[in-house]
PDB file of N, CA and C in Angstrom:
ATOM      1  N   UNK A   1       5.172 -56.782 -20.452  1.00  0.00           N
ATOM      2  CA  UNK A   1       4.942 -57.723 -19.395  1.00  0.00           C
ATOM      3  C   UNK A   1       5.852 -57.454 -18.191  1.00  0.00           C
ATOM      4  N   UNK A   2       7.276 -56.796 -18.486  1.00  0.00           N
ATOM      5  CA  UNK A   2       8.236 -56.590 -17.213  1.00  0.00           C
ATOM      6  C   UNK A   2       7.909 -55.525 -16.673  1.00  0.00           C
ATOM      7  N   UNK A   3       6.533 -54.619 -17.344  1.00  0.00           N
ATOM      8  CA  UNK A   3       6.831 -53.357 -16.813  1.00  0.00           C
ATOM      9  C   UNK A   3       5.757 -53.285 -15.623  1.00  0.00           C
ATOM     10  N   UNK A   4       4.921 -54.164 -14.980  1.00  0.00           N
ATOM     11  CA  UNK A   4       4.320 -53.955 -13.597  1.00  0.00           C
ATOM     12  C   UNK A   4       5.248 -54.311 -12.699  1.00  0.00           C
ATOM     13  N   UNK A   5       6.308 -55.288 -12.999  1.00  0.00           N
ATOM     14  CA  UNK A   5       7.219 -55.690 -12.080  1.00  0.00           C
ATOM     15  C   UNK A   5       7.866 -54.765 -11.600  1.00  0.00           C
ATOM     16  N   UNK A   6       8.245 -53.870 -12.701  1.00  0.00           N
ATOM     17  CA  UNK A   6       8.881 -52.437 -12.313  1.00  0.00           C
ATOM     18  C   UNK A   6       8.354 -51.672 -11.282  1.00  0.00           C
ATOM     19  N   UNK A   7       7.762 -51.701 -11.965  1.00  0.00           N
ATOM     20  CA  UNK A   7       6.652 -50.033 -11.107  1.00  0.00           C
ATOM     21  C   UNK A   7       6.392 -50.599  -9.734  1.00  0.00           C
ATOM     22  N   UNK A   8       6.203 -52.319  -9.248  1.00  0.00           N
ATOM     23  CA  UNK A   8       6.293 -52.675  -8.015  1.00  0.00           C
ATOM     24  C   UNK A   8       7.430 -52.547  -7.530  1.00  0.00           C
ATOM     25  N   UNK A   9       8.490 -53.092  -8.397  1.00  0.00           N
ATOM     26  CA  UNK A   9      10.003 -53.132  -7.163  1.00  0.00           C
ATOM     27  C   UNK A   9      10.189 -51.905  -7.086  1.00  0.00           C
ATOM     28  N   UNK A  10      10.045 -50.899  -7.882  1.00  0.00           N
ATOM     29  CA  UNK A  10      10.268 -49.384  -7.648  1.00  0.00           C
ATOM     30  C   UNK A  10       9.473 -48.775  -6.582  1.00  0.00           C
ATOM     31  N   UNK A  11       8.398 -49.306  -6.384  1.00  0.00           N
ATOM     32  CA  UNK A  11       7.227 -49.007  -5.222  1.00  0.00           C
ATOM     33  C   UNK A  11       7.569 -49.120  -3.946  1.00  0.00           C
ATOM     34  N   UNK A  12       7.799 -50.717  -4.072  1.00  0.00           N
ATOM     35  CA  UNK A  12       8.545 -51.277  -2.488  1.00  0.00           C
ATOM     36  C   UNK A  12       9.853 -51.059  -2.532  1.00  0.00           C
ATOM     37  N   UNK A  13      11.056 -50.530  -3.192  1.00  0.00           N
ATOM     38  CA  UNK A  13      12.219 -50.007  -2.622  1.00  0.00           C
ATOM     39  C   UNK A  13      12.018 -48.372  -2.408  1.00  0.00           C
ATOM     40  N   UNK A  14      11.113 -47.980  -2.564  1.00  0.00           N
ATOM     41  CA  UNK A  14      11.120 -46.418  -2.485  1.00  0.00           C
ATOM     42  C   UNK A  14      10.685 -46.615  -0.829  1.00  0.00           C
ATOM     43  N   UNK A  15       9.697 -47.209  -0.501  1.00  0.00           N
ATOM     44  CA  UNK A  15       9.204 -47.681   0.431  1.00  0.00           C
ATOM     45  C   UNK A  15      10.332 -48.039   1.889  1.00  0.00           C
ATOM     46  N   UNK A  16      10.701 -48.714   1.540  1.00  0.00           N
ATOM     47  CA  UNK A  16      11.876 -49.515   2.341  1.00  0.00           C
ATOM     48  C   UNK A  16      12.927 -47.954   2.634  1.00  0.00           C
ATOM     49  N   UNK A  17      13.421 -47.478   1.295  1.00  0.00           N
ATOM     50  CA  UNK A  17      14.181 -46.437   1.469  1.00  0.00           C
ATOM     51  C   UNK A  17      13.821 -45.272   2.282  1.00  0.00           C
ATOM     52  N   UNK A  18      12.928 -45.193   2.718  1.00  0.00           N
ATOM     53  CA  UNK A  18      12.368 -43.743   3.025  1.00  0.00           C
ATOM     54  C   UNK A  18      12.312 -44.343   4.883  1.00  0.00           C
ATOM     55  N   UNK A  19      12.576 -45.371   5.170  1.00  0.00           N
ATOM     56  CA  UNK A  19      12.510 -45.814   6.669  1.00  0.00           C
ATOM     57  C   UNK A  19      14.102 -45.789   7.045  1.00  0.00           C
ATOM     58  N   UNK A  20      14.511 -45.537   6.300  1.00  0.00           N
ATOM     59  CA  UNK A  20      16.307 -45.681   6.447  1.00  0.00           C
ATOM     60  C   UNK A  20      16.754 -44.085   6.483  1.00  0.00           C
ATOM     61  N   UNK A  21      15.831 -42.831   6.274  1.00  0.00           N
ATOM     62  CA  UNK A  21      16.109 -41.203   6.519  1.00  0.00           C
ATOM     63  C   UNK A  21      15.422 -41.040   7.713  1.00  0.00           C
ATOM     64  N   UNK A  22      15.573 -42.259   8.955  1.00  0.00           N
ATOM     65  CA  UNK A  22      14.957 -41.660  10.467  1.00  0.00           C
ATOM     66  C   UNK A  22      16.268 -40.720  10.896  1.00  0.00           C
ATOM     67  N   UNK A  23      15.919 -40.296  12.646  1.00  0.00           N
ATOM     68  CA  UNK A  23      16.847 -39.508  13.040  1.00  0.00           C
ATOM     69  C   UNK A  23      17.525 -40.299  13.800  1.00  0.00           C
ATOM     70  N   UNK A  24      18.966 -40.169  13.519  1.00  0.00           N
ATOM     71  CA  UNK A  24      19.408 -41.456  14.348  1.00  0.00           C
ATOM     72  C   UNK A  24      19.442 -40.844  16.246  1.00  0.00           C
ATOM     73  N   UNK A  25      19.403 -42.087  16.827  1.00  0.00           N
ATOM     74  CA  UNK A  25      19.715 -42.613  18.024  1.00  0.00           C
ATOM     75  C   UNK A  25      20.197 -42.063  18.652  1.00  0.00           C
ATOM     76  N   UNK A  26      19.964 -40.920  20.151  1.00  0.00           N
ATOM     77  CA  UNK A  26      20.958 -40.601  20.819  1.00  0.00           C
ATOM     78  C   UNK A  26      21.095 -41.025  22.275  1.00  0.00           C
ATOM     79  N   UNK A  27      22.504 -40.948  22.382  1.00  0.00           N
ATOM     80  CA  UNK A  27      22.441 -41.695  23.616  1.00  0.00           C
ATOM     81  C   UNK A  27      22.297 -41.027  24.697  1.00  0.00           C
ATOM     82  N   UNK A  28      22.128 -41.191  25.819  1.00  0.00           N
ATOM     83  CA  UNK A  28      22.114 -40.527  26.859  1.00  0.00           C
ATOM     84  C   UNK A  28      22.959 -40.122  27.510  1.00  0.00           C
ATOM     85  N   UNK A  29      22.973 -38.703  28.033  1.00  0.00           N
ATOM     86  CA  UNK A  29      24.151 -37.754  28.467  1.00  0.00           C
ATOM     87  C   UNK A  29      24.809 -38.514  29.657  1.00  0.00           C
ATOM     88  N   UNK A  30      24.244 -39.663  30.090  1.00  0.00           N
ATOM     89  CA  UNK A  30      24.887 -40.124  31.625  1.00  0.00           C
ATOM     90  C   UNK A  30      25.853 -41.552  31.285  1.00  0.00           C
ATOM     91  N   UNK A  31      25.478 -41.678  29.755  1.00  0.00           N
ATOM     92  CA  UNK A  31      26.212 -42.625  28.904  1.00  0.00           C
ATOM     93  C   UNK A  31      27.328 -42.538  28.739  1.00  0.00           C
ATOM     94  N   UNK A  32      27.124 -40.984  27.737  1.00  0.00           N
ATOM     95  CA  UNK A  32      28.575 -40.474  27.618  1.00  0.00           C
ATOM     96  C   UNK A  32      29.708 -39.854  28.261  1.00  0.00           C
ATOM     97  N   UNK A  33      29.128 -39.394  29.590  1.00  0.00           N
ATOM     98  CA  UNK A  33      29.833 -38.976  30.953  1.00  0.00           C
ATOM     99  C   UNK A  33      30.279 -40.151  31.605  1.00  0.00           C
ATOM    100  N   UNK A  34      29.585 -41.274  31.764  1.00  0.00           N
ATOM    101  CA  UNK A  34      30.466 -42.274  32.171  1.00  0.00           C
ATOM    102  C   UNK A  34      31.745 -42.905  31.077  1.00  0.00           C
ATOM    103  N   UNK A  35      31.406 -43.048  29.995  1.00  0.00           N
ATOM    104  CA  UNK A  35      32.742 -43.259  28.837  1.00  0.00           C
ATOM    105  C   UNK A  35      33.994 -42.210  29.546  1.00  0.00           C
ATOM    106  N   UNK A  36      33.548 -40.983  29.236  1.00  0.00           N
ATOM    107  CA  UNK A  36      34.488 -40.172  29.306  1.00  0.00           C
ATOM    108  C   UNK A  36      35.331 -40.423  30.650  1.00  0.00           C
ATOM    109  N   UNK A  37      34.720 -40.647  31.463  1.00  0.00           N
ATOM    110  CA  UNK A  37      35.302 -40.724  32.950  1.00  0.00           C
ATOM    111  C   UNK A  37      36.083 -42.377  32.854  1.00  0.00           C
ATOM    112  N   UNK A  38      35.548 -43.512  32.247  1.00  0.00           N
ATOM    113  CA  UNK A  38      36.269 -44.750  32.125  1.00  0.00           C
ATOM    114  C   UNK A  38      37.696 -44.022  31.245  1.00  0.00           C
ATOM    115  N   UNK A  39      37.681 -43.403  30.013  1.00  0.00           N
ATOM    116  CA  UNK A  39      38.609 -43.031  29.438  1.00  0.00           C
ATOM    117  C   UNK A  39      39.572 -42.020  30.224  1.00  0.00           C
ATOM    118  N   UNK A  40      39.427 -41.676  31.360  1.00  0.00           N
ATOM    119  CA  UNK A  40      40.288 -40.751  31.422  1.00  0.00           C
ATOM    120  C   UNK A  40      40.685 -41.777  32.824  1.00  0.00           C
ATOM    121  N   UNK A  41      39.988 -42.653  33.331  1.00  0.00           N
ATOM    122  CA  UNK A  41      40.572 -43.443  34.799  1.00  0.00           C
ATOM    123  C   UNK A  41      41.294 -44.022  33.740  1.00  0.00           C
ATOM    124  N   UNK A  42      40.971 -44.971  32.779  1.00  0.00           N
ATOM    125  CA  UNK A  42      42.541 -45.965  32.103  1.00  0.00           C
ATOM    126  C   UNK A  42      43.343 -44.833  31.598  1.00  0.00           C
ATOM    127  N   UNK A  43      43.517 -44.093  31.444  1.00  0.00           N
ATOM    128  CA  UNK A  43      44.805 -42.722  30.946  1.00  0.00           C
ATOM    129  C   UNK A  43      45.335 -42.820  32.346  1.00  0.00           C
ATOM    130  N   UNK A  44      44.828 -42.119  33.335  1.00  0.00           N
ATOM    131  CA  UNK A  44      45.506 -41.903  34.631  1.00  0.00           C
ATOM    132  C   UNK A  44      45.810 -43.384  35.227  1.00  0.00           C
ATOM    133  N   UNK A  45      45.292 -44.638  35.357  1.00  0.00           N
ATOM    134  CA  UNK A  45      46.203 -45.962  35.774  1.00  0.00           C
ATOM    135  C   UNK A  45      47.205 -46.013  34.959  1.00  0.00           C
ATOM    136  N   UNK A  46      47.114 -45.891  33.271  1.00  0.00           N
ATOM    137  CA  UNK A  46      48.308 -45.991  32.786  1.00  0.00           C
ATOM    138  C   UNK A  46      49.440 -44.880  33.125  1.00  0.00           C
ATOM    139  N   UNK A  47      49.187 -44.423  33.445  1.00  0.00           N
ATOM    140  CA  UNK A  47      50.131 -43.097  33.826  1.00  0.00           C
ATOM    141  C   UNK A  47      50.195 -43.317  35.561  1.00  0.00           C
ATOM    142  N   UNK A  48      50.281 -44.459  35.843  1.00  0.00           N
ATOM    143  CA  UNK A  48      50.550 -45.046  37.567  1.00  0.00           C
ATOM    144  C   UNK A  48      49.970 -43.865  38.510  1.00  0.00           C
ATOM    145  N   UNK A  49      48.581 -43.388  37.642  1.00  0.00           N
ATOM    146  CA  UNK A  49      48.470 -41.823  38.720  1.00  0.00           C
ATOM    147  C   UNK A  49      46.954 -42.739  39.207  1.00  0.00           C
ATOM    148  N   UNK A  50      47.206 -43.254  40.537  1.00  0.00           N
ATOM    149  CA  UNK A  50      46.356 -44.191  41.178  1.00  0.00           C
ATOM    150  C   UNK A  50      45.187 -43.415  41.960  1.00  0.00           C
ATOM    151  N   UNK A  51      45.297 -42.365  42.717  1.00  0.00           N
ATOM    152  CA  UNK A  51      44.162 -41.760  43.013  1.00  0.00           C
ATOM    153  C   UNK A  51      43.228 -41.443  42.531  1.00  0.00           C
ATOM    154  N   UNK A  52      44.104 -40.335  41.074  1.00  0.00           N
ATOM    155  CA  UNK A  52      43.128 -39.960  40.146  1.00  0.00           C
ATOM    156  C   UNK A  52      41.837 -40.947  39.663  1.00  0.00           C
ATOM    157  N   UNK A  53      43.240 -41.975  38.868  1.00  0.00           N
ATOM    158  CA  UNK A  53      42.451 -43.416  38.179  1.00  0.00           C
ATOM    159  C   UNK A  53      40.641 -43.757  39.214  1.00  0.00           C
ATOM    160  N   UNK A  54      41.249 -44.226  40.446  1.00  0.00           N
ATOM    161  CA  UNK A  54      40.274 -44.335  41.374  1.00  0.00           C
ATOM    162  C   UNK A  54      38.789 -44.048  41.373  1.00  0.00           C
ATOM    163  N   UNK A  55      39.351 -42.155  41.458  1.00  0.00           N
ATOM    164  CA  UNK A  55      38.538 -40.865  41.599  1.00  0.00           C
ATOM    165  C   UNK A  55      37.480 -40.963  40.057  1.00  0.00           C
ATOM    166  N   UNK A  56      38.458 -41.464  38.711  1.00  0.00           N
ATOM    167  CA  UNK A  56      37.594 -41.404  37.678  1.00  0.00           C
ATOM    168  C   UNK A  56      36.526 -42.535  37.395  1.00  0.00           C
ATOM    169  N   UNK A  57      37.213 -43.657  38.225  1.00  0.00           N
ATOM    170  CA  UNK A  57      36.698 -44.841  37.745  1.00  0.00           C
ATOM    171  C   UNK A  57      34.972 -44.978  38.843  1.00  0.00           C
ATOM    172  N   UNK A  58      35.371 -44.338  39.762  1.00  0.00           N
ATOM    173  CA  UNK A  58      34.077 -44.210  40.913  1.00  0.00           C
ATOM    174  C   UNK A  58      33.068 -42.808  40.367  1.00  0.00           C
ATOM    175  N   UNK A  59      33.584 -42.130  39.570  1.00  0.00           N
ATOM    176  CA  UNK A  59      32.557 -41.279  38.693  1.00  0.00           C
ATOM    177  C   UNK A  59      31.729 -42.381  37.731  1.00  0.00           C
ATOM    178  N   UNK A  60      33.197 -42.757  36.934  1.00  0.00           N
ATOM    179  CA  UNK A  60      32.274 -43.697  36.105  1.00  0.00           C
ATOM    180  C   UNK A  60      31.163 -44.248  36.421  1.00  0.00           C
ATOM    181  N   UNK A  61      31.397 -45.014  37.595  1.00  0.00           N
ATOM    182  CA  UNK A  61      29.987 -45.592  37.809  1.00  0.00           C
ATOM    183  C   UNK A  61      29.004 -45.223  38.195  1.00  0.00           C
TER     184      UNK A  61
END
Protein backbone atom coordinates (compact mmCIF):
# COMPACT_ATOMS: atom_id res chain seq x y z
CA UNK A 1 0.00 0.00 0.00
CA UNK A 2 3.14 2.54 0.75
CA UNK A 3 4.61 1.60 -2.34
CA UNK A 4 2.62 4.08 -4.97
CA UNK A 5 3.35 6.74 -2.50
CA UNK A 6 6.86 6.01 -3.23
CA UNK A 7 7.20 5.84 -6.70
CA UNK A 8 5.13 9.36 -6.55
CA UNK A 9 7.32 11.25 -4.03
CA UNK A 10 10.25 9.78 -5.93
CA UNK A 11 8.60 11.10 -9.21
CA UNK A 12 7.92 14.63 -7.99
CA UNK A 13 11.32 15.10 -6.15
CA UNK A 14 13.24 13.89 -9.14
CA UNK A 15 11.15 16.44 -10.84
CA UNK A 16 11.66 19.43 -8.62
CA UNK A 17 15.45 18.34 -8.55
CA UNK A 18 16.30 18.51 -12.04
CA UNK A 19 15.02 22.50 -12.11
CA UNK A 20 17.65 23.25 -9.47
CA UNK A 21 20.84 21.96 -12.35
CA UNK A 22 19.90 25.43 -14.41
CA UNK A 23 22.87 27.67 -15.40
CA UNK A 24 23.20 30.11 -12.95
CA UNK A 25 22.71 33.91 -13.47
CA UNK A 26 25.15 36.22 -14.91
CA UNK A 27 25.46 39.50 -14.31
CA UNK A 28 26.24 42.06 -16.50
CA UNK A 29 29.73 43.27 -17.40
CA UNK A 30 28.61 47.05 -16.68
CA UNK A 31 27.53 45.62 -13.19
CA UNK A 32 30.65 44.43 -12.35
CA UNK A 33 32.75 47.40 -13.68
CA UNK A 34 30.78 49.64 -11.72
CA UNK A 35 31.43 47.46 -8.25
CA UNK A 36 34.91 47.45 -9.09
CA UNK A 37 35.21 51.18 -9.61
CA UNK A 38 32.84 51.84 -6.17
CA UNK A 39 35.57 49.48 -4.55
CA UNK A 40 38.47 51.08 -5.54
CA UNK A 41 36.81 55.05 -5.02
CA UNK A 42 36.15 53.82 -1.08
CA UNK A 43 40.02 52.40 -1.02
CA UNK A 44 41.25 55.74 -2.47
CA UNK A 45 38.76 58.15 0.03
CA UNK A 46 40.03 55.96 2.67
CA UNK A 47 43.44 56.56 1.78
CA UNK A 48 42.43 60.68 1.80
CA UNK A 49 43.48 60.25 -2.05
CA UNK A 50 40.41 62.65 -3.04
CA UNK A 51 40.82 63.06 -6.75
CA UNK A 52 41.33 59.62 -7.44
CA UNK A 53 38.23 58.64 -5.05
CA UNK A 54 36.23 61.28 -7.25
CA UNK A 55 37.65 60.02 -10.64
CA UNK A 56 36.44 56.32 -9.44
CA UNK A 57 33.30 57.15 -8.01
CA UNK A 58 32.15 59.20 -11.44
CA UNK A 59 33.20 55.90 -13.41
CA UNK A 60 31.11 54.15 -11.13
CA UNK A 61 28.25 55.67 -12.23
Amino acid sequence: MNRPYCRVFFLIMGLLLTGCGAEAVRRPAVLIDAEEYSRAGLQAYGDAEWRSAQHFFNKAL
